[in-house]
Protein backbone atom coordinates (compact mmCIF):
# COMPACT_ATOMS: atom_id res chain seq x y z
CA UNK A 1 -28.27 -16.50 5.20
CA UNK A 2 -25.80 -14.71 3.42
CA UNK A 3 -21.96 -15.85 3.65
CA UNK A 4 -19.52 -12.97 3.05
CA UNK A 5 -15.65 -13.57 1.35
CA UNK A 6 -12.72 -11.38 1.72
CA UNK A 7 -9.84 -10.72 -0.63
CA UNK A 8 -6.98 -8.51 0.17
CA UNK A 9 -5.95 -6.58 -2.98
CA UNK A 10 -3.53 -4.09 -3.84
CA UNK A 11 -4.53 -1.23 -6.46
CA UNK A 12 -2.18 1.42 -8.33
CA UNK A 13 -2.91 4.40 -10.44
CA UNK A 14 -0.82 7.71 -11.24
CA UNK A 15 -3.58 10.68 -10.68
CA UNK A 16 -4.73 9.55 -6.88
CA UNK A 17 -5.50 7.74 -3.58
CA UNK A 18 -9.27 7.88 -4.83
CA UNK A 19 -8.53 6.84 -8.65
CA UNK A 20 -6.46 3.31 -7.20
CA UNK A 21 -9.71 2.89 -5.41
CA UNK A 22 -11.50 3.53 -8.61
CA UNK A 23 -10.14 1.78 -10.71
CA UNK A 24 -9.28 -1.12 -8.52
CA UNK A 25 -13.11 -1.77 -7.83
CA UNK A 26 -13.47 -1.81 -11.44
CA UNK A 27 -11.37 -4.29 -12.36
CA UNK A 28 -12.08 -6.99 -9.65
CA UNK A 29 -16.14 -6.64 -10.93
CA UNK A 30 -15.09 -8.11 -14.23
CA UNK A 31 -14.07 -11.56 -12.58
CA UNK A 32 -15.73 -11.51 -9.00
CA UNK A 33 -19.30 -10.99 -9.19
CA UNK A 34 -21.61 -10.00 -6.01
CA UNK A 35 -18.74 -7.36 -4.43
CA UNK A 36 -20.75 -6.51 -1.40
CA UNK A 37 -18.07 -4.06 0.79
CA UNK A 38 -14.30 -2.59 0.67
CA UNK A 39 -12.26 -1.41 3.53
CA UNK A 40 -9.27 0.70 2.50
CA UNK A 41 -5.92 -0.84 4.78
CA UNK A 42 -3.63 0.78 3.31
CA UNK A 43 -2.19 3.62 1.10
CA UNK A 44 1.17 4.26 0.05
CA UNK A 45 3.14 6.32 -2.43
CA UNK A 46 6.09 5.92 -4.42
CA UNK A 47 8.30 9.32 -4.62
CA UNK A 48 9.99 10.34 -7.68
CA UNK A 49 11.92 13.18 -6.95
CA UNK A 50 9.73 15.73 -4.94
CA UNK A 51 6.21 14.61 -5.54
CA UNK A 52 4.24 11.37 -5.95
CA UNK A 53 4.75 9.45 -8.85
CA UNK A 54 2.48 6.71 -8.26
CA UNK A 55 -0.26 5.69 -5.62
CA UNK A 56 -0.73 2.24 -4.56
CA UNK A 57 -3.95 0.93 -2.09
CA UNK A 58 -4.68 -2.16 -0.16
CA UNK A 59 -8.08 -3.42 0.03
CA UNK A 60 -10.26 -5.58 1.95
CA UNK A 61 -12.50 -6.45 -0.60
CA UNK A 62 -16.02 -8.33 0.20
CA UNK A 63 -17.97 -10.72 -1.88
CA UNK A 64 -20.70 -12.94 -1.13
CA UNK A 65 -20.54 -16.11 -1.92
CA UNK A 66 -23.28 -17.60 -4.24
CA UNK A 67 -25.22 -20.23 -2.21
CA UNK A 68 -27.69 -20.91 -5.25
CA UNK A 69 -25.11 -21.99 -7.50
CA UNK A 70 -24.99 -24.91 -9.25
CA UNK A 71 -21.93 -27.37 -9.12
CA UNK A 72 -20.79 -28.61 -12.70
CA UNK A 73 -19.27 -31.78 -11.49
């Protein structure tokens, strides 16, 4: 039986929609291990003058949860 967590997380970056994604991915790996799905909720832009400046996403991110692991209590 596998048990599946979700996280909503917000990503930036200042090249693209796709790079946030990217990069955001990335960086959750290095502390949650077993990412198993993302759904993209939301993206947004911040305007600087007449052209995006920054793009920001929110993600569903899914994990499953570890039902082998050992407790060290």
């Amino acid at each position: 039986m596998d048990i599946e967590k979700h996280l909503i997380i917000t990503g930036t970056s200042e090249v693209s929609w796709k790079d946030a994604i990217v990069k955001t991915i990335n960086e959750a790996s290095k502390s949650i291990d077993y990412i198993s799905s993302i759904k993209i909720l939301e993206q947004k832009a911040k305007i600087d003058g007449n052209k995006i400046s920054e793009y920001f996403v929110d993600l569903d991110l899914g994990f499953l949860i570890d039902l082998n692991r050992k407790d060290d209590n």
